[in-house]
N, C-alpha and C. Protein backbone atom coordinates (compact mmCIF):
# COMPACT_ATOMS: atom_id res chain seq x y z
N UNK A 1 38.09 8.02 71.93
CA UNK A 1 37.64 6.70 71.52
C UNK A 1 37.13 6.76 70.09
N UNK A 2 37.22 5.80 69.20
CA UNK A 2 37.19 5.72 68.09
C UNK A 2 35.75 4.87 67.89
N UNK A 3 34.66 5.72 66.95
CA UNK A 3 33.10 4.89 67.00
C UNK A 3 33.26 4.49 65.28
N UNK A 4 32.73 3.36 64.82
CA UNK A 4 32.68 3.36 63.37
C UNK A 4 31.16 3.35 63.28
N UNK A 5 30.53 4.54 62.33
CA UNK A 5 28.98 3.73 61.93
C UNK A 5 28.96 3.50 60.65
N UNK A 6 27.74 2.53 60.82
CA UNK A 6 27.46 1.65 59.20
C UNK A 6 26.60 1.91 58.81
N UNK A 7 26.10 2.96 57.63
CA UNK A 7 24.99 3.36 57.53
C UNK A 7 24.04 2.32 55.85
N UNK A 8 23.41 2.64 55.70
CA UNK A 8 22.13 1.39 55.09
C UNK A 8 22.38 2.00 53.43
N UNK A 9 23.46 2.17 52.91
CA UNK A 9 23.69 2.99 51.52
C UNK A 9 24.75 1.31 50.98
N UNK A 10 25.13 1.68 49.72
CA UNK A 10 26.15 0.95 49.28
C UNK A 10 27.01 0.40 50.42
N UNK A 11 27.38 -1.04 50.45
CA UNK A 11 28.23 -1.66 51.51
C UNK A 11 29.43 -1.30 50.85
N UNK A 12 29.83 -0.80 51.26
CA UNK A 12 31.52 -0.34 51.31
C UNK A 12 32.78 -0.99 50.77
N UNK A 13 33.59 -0.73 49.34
CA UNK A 13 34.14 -1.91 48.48
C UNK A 13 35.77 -2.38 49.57
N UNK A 14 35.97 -1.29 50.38
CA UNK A 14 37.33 -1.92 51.33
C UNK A 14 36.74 -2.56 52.39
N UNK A 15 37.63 -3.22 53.33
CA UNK A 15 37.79 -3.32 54.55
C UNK A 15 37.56 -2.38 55.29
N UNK A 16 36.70 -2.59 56.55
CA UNK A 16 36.92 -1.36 57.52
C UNK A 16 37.67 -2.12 58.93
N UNK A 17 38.57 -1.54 59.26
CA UNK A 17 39.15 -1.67 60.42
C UNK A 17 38.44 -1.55 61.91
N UNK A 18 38.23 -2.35 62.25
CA UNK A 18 36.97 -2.28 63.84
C UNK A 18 38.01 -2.73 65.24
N UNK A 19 39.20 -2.64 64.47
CA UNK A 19 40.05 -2.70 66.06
C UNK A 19 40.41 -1.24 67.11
N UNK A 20 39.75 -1.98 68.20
CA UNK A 20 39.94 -0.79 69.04
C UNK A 20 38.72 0.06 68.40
N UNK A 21 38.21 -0.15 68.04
CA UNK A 21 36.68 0.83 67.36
C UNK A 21 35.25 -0.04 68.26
N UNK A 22 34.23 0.82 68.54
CA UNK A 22 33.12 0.83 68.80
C UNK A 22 32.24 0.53 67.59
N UNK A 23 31.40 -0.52 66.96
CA UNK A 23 30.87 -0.04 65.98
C UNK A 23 29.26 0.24 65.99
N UNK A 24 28.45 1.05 65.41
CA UNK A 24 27.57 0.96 65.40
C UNK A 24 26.32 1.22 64.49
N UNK A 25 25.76 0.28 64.30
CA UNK A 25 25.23 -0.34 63.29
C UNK A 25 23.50 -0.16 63.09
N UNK A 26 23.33 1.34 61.84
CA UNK A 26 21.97 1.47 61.94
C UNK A 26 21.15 0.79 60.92
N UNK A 27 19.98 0.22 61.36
CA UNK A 27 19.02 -0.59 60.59
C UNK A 27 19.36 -1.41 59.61
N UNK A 28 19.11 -1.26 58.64
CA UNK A 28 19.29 -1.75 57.39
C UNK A 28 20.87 -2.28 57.21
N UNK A 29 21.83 -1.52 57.44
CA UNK A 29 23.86 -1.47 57.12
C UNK A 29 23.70 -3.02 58.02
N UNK A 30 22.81 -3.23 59.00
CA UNK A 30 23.15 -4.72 59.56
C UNK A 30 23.27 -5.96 58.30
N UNK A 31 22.34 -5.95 57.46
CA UNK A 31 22.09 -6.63 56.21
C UNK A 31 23.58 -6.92 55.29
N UNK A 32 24.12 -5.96 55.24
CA UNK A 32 25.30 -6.22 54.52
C UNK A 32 26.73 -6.15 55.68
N UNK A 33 26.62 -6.11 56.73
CA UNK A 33 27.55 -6.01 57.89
C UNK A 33 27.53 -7.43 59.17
N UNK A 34 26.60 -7.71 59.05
CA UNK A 34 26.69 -9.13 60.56
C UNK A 34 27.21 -10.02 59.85
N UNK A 35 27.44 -10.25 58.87
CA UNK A 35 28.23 -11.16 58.61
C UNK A 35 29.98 -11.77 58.62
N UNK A 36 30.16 -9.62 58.27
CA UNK A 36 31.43 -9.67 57.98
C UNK A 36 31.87 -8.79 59.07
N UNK A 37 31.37 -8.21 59.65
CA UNK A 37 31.89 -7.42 60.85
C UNK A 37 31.13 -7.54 62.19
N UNK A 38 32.06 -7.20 63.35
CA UNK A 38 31.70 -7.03 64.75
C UNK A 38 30.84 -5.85 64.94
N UNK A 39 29.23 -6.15 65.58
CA UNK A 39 28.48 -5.05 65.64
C UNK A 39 28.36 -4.91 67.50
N UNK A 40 28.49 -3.69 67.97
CA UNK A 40 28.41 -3.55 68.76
C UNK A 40 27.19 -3.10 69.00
N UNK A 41 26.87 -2.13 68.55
CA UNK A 41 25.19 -1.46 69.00
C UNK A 41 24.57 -1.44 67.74
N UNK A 42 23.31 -1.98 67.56
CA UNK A 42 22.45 -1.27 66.94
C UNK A 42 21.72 -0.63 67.32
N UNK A 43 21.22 0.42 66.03
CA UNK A 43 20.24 1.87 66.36
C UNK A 43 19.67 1.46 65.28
N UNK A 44 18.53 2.04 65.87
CA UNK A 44 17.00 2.57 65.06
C UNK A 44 15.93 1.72 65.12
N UNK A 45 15.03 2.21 63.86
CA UNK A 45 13.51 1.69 63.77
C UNK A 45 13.65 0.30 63.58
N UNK A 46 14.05 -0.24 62.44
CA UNK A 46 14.80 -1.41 61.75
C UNK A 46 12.95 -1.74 61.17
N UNK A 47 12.72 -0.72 60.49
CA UNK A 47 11.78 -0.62 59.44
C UNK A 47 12.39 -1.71 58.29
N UNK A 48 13.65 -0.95 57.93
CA UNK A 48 13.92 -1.25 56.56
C UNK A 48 14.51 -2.79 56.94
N UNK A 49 15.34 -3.51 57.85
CA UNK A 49 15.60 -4.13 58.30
C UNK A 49 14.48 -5.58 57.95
N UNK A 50 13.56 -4.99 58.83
CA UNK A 50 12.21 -6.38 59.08
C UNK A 50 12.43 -7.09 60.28
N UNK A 51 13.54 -6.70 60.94
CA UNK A 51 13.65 -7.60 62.65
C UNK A 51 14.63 -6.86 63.02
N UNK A 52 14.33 -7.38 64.38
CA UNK A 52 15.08 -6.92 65.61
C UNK A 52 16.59 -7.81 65.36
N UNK A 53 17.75 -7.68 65.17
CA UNK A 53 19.21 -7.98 64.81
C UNK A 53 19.47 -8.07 66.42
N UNK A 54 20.87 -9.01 66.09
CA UNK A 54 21.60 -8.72 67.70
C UNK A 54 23.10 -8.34 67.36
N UNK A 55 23.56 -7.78 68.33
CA UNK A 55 22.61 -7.36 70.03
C UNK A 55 21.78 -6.97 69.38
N UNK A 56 20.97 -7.00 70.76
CA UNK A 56 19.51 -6.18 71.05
C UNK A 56 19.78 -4.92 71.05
N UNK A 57 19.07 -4.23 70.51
CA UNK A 57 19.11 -2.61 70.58
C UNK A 57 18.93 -2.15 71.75
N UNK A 58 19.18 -0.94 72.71
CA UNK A 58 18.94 -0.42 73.65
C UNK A 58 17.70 -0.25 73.65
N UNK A 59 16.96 0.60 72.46
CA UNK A 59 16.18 0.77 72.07
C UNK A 59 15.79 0.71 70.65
N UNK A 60 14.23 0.49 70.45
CA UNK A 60 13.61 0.44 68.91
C UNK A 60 12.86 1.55 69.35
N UNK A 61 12.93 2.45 68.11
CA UNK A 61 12.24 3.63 67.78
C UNK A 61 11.17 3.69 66.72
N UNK A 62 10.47 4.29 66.89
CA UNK A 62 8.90 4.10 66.00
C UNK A 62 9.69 4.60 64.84
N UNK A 63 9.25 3.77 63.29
CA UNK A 63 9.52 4.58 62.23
C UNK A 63 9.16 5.86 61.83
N UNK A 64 7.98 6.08 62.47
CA UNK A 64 7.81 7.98 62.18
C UNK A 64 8.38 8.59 63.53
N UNK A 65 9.45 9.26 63.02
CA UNK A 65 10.27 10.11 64.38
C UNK A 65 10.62 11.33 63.67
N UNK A 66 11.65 11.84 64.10
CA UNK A 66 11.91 13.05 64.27
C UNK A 66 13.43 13.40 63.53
N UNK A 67 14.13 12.46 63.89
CA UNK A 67 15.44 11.69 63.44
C UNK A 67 15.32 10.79 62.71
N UNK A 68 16.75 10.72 61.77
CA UNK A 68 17.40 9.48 60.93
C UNK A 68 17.77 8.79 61.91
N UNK A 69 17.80 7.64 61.64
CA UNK A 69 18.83 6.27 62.44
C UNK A 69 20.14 6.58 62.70
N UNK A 70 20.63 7.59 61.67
CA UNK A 70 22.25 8.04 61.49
C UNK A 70 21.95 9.23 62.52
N UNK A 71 21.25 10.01 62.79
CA UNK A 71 21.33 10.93 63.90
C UNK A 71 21.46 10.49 65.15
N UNK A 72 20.19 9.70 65.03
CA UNK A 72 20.37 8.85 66.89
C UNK A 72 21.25 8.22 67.08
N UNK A 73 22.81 7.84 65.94
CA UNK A 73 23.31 6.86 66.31
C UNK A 73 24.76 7.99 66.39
N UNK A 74 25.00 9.02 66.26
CA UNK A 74 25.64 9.73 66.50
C UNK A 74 25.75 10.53 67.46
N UNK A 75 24.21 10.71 68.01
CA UNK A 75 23.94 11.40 69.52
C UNK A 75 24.20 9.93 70.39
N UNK A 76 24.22 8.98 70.31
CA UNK A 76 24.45 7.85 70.64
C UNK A 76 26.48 8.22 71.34
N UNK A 77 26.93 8.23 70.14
CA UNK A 77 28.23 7.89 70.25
C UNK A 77 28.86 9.18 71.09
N UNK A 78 28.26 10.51 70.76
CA UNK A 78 28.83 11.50 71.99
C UNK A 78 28.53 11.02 73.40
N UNK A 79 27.61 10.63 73.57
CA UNK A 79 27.03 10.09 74.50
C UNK A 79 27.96 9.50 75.28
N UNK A 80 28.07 8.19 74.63
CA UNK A 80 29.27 7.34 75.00
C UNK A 80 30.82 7.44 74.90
N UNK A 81 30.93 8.49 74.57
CA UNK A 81 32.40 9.23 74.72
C UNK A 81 33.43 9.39 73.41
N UNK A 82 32.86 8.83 72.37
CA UNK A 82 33.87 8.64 71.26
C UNK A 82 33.77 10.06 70.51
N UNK A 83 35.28 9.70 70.08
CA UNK A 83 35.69 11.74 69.65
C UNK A 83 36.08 11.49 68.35
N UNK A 84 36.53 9.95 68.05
CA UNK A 84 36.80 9.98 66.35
C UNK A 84 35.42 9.04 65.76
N UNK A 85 34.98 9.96 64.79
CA UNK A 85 34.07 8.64 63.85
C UNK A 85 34.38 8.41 62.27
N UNK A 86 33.99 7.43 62.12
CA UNK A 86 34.94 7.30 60.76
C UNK A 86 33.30 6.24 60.46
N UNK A 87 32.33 7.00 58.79
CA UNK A 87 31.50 6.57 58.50
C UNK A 87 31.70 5.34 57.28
N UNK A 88 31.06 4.39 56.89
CA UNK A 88 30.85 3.85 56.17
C UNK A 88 29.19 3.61 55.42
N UNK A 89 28.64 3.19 54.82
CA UNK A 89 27.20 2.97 53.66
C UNK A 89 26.82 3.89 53.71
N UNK A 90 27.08 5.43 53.94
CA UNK A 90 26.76 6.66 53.50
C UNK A 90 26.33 6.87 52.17
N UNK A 91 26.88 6.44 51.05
CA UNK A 91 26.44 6.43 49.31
C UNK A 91 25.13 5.65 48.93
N UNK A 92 25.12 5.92 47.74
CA UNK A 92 23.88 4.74 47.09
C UNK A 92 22.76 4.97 47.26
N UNK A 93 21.76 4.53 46.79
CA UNK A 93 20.32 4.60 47.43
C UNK A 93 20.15 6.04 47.10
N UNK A 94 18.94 6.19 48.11
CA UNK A 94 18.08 7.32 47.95
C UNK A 94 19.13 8.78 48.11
N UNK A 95 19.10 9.97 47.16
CA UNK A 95 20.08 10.98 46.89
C UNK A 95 19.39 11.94 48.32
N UNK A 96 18.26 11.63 48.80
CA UNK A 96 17.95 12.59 49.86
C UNK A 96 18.47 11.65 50.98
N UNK A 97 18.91 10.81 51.26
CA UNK A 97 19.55 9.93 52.42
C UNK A 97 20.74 10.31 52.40
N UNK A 98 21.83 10.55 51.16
CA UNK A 98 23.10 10.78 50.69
C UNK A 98 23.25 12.22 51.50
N UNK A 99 22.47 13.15 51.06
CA UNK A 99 22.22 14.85 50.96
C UNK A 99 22.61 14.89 52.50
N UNK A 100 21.67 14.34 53.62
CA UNK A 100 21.54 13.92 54.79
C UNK A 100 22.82 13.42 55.54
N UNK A 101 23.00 12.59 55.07
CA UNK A 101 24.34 11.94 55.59
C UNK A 101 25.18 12.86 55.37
N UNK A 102 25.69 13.47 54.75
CA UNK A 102 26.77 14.97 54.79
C UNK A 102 26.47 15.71 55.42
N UNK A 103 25.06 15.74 56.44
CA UNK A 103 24.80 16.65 57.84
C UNK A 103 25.39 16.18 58.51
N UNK A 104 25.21 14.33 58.63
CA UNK A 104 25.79 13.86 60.20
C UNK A 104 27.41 14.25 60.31
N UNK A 105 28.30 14.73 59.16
CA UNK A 105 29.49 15.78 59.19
C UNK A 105 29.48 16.48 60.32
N UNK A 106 28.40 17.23 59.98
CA UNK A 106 28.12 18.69 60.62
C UNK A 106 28.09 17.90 62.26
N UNK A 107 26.89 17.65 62.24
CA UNK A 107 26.74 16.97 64.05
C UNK A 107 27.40 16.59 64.46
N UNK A 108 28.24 15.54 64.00
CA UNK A 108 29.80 15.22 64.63
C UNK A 108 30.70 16.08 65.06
N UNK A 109 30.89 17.38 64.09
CA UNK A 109 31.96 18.02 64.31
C UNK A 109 31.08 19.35 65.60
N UNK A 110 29.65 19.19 65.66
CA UNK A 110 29.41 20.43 66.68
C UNK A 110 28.84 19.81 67.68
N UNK A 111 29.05 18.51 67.96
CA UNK A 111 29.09 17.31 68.86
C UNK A 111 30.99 17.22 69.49
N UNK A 112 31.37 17.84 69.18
CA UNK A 112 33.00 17.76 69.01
C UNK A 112 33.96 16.22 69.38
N UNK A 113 33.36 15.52 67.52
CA UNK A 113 33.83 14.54 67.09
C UNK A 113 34.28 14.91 65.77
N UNK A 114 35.45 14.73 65.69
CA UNK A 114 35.74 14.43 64.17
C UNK A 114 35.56 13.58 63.43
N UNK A 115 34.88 13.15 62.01
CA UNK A 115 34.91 12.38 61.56
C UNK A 115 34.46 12.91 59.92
N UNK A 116 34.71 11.38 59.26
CA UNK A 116 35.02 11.01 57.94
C UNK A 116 34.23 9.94 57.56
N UNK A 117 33.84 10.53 56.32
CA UNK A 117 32.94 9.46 55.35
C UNK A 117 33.27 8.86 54.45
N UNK A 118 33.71 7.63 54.51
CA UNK A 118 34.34 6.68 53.60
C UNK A 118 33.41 6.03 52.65
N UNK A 119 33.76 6.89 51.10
CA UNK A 119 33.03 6.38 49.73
C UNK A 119 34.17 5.76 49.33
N UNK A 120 33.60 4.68 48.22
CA UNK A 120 34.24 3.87 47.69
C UNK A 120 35.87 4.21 46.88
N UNK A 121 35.46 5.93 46.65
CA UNK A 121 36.54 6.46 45.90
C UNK A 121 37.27 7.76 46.26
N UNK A 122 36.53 8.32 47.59
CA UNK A 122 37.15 9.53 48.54
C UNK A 122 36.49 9.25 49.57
N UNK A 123 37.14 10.43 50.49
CA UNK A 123 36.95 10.33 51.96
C UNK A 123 36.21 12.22 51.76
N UNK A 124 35.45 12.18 52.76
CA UNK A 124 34.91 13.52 52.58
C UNK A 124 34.72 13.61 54.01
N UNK A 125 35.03 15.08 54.51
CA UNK A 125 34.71 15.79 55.64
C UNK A 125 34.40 17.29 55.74
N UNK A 126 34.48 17.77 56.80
CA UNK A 126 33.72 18.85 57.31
C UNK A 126 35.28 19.45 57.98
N UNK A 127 35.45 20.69 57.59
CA UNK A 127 36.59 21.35 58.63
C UNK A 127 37.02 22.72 58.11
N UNK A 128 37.27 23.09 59.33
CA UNK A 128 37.63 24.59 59.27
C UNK A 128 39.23 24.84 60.01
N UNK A 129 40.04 26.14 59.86
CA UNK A 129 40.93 25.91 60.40
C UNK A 129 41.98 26.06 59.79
N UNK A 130 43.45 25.56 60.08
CA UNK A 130 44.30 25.04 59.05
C UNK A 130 44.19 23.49 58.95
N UNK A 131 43.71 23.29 57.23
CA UNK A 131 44.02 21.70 57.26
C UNK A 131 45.49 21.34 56.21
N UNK A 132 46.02 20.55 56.70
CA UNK A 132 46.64 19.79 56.23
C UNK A 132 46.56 18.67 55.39
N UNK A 133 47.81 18.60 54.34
CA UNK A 133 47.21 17.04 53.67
C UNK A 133 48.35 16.64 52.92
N UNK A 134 48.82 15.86 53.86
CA UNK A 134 50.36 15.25 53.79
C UNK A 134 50.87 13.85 52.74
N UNK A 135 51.21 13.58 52.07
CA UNK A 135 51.78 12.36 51.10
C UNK A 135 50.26 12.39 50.44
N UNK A 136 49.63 13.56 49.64
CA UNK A 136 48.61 13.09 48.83
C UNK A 136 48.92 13.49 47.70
N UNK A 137 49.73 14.06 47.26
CA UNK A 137 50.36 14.86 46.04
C UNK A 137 49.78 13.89 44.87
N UNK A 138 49.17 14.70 43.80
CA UNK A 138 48.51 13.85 42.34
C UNK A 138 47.47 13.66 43.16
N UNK A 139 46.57 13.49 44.36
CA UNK A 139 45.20 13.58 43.99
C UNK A 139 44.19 14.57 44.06
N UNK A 140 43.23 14.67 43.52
CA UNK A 140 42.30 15.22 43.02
C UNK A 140 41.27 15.42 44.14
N UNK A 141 40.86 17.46 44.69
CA UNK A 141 40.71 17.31 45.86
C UNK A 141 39.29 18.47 45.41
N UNK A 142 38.30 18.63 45.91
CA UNK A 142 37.12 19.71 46.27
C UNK A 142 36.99 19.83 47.51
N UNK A 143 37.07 21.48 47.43
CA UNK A 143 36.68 22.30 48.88
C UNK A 143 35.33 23.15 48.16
N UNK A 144 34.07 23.04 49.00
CA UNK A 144 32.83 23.68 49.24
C UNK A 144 32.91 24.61 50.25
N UNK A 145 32.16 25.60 50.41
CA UNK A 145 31.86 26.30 51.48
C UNK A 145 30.50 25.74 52.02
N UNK A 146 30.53 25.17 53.60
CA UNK A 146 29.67 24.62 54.12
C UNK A 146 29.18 25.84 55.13
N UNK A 147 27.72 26.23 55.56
CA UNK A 147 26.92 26.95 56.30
C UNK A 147 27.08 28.11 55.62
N UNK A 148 28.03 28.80 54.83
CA UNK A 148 28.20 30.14 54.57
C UNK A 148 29.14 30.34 53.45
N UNK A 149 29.46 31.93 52.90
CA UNK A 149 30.97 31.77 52.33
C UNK A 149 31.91 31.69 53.43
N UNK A 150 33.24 31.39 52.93
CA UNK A 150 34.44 30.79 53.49
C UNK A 150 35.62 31.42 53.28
N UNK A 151 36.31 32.08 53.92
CA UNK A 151 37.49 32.55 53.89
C UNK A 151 39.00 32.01 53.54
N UNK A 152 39.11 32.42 52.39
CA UNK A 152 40.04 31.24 52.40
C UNK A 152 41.81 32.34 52.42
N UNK A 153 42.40 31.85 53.86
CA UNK A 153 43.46 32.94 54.34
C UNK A 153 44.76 32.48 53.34
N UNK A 154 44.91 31.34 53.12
CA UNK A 154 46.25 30.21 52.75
C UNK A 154 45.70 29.44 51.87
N UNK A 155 46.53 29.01 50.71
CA UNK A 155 46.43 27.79 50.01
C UNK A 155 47.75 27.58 49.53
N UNK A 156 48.72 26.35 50.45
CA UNK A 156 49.53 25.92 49.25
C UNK A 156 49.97 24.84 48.78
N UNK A 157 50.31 24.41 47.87
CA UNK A 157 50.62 23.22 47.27
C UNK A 157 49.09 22.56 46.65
N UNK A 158 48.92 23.23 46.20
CA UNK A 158 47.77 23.30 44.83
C UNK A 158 47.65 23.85 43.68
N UNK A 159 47.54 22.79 42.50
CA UNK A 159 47.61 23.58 41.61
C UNK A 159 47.42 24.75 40.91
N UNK A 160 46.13 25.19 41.23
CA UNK A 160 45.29 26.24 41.68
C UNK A 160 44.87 27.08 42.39
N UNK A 161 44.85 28.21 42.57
CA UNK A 161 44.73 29.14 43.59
C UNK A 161 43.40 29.10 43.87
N UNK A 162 43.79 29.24 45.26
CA UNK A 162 42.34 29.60 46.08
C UNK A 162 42.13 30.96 45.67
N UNK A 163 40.60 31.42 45.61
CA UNK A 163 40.14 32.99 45.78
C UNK A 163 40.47 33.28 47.51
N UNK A 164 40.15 34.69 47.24
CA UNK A 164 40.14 35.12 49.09
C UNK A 164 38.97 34.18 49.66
N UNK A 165 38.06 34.09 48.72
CA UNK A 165 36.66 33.54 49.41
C UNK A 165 35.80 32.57 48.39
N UNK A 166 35.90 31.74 48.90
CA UNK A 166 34.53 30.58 48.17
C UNK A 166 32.86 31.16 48.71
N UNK A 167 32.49 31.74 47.51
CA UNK A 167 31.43 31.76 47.97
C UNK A 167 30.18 31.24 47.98
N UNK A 168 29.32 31.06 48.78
CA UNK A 168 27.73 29.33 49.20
C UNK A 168 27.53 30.62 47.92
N UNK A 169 27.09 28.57 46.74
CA UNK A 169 26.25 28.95 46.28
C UNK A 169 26.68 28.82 44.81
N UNK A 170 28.39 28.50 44.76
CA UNK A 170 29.01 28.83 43.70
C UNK A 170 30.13 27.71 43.72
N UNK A 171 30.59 26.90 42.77
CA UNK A 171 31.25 25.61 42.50
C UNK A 171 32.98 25.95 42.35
N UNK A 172 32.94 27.15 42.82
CA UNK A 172 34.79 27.27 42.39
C UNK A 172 35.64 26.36 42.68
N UNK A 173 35.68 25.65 44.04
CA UNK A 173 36.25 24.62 44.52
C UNK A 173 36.41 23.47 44.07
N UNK A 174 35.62 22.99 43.41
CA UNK A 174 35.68 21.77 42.48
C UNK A 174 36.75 21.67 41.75
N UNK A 175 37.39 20.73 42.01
CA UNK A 175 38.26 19.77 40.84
C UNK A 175 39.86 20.56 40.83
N UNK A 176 40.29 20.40 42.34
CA UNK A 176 41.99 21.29 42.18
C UNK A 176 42.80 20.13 42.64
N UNK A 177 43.78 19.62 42.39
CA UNK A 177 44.79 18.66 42.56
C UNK A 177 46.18 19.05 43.13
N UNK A 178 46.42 18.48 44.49
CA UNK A 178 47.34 18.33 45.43
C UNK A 178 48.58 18.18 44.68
N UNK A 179 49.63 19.43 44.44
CA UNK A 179 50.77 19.24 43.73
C UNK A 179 51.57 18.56 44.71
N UNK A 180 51.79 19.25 46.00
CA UNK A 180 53.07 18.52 46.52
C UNK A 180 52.46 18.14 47.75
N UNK A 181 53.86 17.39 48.43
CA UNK A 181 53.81 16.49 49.70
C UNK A 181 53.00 16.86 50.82
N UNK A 182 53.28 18.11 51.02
CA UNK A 182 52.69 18.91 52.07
C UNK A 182 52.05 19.99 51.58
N UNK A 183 50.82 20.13 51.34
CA UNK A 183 49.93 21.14 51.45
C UNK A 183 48.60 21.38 52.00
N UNK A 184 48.67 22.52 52.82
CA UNK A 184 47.83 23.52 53.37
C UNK A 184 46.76 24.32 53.24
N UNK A 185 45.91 24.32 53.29
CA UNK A 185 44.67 25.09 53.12
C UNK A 185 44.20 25.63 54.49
N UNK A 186 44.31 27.10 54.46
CA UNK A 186 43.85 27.41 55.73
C UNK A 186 42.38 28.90 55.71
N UNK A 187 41.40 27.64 56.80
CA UNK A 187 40.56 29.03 56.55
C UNK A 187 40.17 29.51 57.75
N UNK A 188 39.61 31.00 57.02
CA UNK A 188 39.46 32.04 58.68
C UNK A 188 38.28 32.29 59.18
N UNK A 189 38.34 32.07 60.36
CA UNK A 189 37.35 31.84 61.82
C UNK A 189 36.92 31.40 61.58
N UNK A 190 35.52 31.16 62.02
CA UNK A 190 34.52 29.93 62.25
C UNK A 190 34.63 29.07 60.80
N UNK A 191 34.49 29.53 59.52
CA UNK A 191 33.90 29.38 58.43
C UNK A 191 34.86 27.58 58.15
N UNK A 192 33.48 27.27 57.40
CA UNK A 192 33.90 25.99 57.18
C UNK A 192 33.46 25.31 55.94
N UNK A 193 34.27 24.38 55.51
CA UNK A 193 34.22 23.75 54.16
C UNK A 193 34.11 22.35 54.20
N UNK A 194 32.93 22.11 52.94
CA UNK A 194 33.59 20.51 52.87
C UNK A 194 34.05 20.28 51.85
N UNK A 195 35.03 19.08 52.23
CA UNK A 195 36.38 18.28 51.55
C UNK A 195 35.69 16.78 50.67
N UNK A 196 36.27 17.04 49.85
CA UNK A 196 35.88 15.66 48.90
C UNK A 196 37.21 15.25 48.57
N UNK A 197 38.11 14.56 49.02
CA UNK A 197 39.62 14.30 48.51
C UNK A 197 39.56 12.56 47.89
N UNK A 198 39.65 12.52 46.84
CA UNK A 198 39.80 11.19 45.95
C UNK A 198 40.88 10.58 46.87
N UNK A 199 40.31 9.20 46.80
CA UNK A 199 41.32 7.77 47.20
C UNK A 199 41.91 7.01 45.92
N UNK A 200 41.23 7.17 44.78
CA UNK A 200 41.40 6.90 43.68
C UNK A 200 40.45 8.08 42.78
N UNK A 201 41.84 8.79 41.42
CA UNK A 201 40.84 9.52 41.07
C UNK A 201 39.95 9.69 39.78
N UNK A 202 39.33 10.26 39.56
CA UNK A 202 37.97 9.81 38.45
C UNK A 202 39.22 9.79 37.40
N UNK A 203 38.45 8.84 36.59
CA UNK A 203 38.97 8.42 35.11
C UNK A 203 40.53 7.87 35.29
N UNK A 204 40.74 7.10 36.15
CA UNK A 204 42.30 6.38 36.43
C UNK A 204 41.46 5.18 36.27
């Protein structure tokens, strides 16, 4: 099942698609979202908010907790069964909310949901493995090493060679561009990276 959340950062310059999607809608992202989109659940304090939105929340949570709104609303969605999430208002605002929101990556994927954070100008995720990345040729892509260094077994169809290893801590990954149709990046065992792949890329 497919969950969309809307998080309380920059409202998002595309369309988001909510067919056949769950959406769910923390605090504040209601402000720039009930208007133009179908909210299925809201989560959180709704501090930033100033009222209770509808629906009614399952629950309102005290503003001093333990959790972000974006956490509970992701333990939310395993909950309820959804395996794809696809984020939106992740950007903008406060850079320690931003920092944060590139965890709920992490929780999704060790929640075993995949999902993606849709900025105005890339999509960024969390993955390990062999990834693929099919009809992107000409754009402009960063791989990080996320929790650790990263093994990197395969790289092809990049302009640039991968090292054996990206290592935490160190920017090598930044700024390599998808030569052809089909290319591969594959990394070994657990180790995992995050992806910053342009939708449009800087200075076009």
């Amino acid at each position: 099942m497919k969950g969309i959340l809307l998080l309380n950062g920059d409202p998002p310059g595309c369309d988001i698609d909510t067919e056949g999607a769950v959406v769910y809608c923390c605090d504040g992202a209601y402000g720039w979202a009930k208007d133009k989109y179908r909210i299925d659940k809201n989560v959180g304090d709704f501090d930033s908010l100033g009222y209770i939105p509808e629906p009614k929340p399952e629950r309102i949570y005290p503003s001093e907790k333990d959790f972000t709104d974006g956490e509970i609303a992701v333990s939310d969605m395993a909950r309820d069964g959804v395996d794809f999430v696809e984020i939106y208002g992740a950007g903008g605002g406060r850079v320690d909310h931003f920092a944060g929101n590139l965890h709920l990556l992490y929780k999704c994927r060790a929640l075993g949901m995949k999902a993606f954070m849709h900025l105005d100008d890339c999509v960024v995720f969390i993955s390990g493995g062999e990834i693929k990345f099919s009809q992107k040729a000409g754009r402009l892509v960063s791989v990080l090493p996320f929790k650790g260094d990263a093994r990197i077994e395969e790289g092809k169809g990049f302009k640039y060679e991968y090292p054996d290893a990206l290592r935490y801590g160190t920017c090598r990954g930044i700024s390599n561009v998808i030569t052809d149709d089909e290319a591969t990046l594959k990394v070994g065992g657990e180790d995992l990276v995050l992806i910053v792949l342009y939708t449009v890329n800087p200075g076009d």
